[in-house]
PDB file of N, CA and C in Angstrom:
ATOM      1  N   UNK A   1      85.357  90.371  93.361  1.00  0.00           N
ATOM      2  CA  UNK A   1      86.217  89.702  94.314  1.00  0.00           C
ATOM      3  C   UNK A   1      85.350  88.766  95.139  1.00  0.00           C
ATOM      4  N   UNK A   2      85.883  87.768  95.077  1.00  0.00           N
ATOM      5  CA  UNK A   2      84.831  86.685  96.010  1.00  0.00           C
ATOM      6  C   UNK A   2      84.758  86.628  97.328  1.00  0.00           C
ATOM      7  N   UNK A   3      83.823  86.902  97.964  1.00  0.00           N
ATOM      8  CA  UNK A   3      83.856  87.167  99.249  1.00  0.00           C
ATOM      9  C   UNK A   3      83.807  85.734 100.287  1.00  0.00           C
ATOM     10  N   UNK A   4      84.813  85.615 101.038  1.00  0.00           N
ATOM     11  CA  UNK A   4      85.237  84.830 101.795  1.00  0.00           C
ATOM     12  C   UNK A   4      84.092  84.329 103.370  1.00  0.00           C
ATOM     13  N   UNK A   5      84.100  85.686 103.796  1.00  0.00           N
ATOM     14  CA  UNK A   5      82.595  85.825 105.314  1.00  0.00           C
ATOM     15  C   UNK A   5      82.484  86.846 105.218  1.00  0.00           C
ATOM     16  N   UNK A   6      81.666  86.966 105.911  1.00  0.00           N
ATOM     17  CA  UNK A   6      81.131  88.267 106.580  1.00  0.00           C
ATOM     18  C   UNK A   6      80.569  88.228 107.875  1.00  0.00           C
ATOM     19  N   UNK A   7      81.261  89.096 109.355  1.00  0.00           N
ATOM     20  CA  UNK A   7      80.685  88.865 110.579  1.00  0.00           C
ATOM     21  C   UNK A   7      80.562  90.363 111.066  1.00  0.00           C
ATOM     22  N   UNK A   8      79.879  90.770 112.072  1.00  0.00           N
ATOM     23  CA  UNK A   8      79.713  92.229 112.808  1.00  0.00           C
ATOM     24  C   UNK A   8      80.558  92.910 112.009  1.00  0.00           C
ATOM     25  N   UNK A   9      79.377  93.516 110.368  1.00  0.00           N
ATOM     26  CA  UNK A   9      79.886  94.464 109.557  1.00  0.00           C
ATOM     27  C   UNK A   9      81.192  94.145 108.475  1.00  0.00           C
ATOM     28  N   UNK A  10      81.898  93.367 109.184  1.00  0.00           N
ATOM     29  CA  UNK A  10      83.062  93.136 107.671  1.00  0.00           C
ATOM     30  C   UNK A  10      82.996  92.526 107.015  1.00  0.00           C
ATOM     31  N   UNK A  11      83.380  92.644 105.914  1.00  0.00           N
ATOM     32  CA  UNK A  11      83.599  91.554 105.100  1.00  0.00           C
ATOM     33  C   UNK A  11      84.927  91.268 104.674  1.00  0.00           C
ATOM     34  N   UNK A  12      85.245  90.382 104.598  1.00  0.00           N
ATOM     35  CA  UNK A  12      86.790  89.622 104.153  1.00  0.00           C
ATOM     36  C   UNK A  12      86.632  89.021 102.557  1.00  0.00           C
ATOM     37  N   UNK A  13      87.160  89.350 101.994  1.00  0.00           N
ATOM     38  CA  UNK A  13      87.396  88.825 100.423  1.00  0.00           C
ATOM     39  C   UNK A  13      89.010  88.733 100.206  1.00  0.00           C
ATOM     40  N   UNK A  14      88.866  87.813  98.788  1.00  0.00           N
ATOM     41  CA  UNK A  14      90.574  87.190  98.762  1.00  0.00           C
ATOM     42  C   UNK A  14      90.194  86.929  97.191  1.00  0.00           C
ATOM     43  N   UNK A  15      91.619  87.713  96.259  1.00  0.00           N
ATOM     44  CA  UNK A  15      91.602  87.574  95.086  1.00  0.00           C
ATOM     45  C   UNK A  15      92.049  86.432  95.024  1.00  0.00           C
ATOM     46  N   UNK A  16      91.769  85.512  93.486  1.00  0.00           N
ATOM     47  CA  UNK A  16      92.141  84.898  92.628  1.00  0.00           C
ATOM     48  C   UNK A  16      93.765  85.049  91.974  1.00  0.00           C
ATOM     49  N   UNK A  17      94.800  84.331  92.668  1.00  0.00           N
ATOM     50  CA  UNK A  17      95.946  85.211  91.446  1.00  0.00           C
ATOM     51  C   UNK A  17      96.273  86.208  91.482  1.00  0.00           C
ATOM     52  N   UNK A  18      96.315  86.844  93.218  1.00  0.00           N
ATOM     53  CA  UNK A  18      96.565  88.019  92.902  1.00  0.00           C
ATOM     54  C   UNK A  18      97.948  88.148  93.689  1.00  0.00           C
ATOM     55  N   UNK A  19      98.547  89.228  93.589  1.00  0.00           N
ATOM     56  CA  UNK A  19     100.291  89.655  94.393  1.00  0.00           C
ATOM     57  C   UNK A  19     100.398  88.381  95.710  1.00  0.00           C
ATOM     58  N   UNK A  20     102.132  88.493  95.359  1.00  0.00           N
ATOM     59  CA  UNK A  20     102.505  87.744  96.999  1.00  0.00           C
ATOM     60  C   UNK A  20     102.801  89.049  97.886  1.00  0.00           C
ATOM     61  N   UNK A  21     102.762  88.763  98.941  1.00  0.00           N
ATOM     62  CA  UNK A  21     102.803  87.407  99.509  1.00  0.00           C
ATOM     63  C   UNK A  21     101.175  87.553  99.611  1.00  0.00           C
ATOM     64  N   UNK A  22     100.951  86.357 100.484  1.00  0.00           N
ATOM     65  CA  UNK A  22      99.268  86.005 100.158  1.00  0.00           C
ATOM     66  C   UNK A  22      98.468  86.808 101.398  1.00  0.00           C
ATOM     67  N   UNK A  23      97.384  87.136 101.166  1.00  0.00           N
ATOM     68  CA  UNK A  23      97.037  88.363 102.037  1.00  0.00           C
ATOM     69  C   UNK A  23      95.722  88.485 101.674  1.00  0.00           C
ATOM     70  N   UNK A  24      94.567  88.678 102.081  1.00  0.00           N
ATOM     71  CA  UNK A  24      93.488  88.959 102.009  1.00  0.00           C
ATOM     72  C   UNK A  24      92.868  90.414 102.068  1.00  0.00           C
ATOM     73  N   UNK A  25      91.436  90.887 101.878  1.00  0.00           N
ATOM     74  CA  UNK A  25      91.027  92.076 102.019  1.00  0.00           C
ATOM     75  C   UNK A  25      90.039  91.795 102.332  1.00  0.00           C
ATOM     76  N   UNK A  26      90.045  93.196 103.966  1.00  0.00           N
ATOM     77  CA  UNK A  26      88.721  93.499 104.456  1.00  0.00           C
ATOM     78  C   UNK A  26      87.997  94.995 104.221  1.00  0.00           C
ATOM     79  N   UNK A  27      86.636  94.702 104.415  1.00  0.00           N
ATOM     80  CA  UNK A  27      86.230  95.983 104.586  1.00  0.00           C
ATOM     81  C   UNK A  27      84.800  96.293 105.718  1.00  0.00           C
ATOM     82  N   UNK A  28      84.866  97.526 106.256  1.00  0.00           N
ATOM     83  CA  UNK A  28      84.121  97.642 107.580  1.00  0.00           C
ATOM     84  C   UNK A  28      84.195  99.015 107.266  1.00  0.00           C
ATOM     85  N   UNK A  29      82.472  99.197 106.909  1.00  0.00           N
ATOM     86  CA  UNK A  29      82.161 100.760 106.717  1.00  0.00           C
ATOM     87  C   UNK A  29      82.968 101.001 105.159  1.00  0.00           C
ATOM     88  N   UNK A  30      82.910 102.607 105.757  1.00  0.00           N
ATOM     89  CA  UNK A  30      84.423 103.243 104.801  1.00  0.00           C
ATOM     90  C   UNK A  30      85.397 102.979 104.327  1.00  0.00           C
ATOM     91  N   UNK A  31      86.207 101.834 105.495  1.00  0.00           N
ATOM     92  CA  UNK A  31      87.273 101.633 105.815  1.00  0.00           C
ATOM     93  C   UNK A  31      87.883 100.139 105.180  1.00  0.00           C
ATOM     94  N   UNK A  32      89.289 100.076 104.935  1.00  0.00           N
ATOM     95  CA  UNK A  32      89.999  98.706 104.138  1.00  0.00           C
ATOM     96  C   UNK A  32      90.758  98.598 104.040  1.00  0.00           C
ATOM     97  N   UNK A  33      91.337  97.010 104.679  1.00  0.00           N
ATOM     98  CA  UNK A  33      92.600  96.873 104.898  1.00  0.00           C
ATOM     99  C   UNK A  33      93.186  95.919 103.687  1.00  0.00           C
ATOM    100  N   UNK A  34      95.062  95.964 103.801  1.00  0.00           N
ATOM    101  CA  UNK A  34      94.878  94.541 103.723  1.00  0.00           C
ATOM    102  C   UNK A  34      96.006  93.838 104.201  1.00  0.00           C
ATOM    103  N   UNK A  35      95.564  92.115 104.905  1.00  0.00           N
ATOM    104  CA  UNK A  35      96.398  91.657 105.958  1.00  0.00           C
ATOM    105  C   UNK A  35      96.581  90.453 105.233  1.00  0.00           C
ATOM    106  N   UNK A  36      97.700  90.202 106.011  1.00  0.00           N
ATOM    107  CA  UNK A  36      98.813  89.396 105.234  1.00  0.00           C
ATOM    108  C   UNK A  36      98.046  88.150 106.273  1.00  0.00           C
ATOM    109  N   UNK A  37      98.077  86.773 105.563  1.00  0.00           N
ATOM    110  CA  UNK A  37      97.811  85.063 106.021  1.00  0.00           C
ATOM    111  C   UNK A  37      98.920  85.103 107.780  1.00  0.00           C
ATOM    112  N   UNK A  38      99.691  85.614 107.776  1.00  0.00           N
ATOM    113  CA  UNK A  38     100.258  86.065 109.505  1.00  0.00           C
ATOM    114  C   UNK A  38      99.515  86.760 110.119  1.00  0.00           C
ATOM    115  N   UNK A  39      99.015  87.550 109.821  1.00  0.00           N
ATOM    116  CA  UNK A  39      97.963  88.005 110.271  1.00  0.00           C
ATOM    117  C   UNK A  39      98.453  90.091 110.934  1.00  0.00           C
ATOM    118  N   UNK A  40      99.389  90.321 109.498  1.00  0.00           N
ATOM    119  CA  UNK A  40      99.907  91.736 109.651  1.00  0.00           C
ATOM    120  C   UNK A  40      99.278  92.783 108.654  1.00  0.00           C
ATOM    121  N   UNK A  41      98.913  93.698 109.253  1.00  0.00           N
ATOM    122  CA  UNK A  41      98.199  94.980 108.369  1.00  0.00           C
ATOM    123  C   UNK A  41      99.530  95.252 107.283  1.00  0.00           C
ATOM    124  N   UNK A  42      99.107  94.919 106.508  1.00  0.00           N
ATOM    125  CA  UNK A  42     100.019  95.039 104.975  1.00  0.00           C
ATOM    126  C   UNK A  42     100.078  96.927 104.874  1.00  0.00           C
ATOM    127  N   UNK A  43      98.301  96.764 104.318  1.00  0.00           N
ATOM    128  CA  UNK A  43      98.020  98.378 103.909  1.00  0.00           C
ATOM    129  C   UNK A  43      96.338  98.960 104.518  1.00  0.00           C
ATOM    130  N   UNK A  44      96.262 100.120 104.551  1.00  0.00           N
ATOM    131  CA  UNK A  44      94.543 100.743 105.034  1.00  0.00           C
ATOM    132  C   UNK A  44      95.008 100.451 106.632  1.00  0.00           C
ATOM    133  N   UNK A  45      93.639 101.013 106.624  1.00  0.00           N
ATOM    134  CA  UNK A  45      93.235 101.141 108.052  1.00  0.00           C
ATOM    135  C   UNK A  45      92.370 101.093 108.588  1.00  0.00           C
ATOM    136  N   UNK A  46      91.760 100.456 109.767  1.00  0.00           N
ATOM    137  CA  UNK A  46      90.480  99.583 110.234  1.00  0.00           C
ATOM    138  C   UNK A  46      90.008 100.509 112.067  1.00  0.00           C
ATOM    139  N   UNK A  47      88.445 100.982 112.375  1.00  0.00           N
ATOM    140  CA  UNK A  47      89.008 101.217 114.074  1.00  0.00           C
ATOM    141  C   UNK A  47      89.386 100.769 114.648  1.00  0.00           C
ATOM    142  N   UNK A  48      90.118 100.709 115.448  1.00  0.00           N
ATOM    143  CA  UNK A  48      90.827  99.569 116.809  1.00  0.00           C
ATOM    144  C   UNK A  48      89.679  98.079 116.893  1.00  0.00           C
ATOM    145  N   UNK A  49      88.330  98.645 117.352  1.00  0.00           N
ATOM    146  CA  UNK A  49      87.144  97.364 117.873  1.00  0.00           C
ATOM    147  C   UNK A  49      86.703  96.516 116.655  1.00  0.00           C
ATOM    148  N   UNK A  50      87.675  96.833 115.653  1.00  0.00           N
ATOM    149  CA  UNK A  50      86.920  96.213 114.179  1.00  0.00           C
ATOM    150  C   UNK A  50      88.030  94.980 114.165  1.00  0.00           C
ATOM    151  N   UNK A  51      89.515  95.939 114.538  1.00  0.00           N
ATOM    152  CA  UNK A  51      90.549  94.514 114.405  1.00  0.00           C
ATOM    153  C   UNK A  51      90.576  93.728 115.433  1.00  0.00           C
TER     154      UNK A  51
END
């Protein structure tokens, strides 16, 4: 998955072609979300100071 940035620990990546609606994936630590281009937790879960 191609990774988009990376800042204090996360990283954000965004498939190629992948499901609508369009939505990206992060990850921090353990932990992984994924949020929709509005900027709504689709799925996972992140600590509070990460989002």
């Amino acid at each position: 998955m191609p990774v988009i940035s990376r800042f204090l620990g996360i990283v954000i990546m965004m498939y190629y072609h992948d499901h609508n609606p369009p939505h990206f994936h992060a990850k921090y630590g353990d932990y992984e979300i994924i949020v929709s281009l509005e900027g709504k937790v689709m799925d996972g879960k992140f600590p509070k100071r990460a989002l």
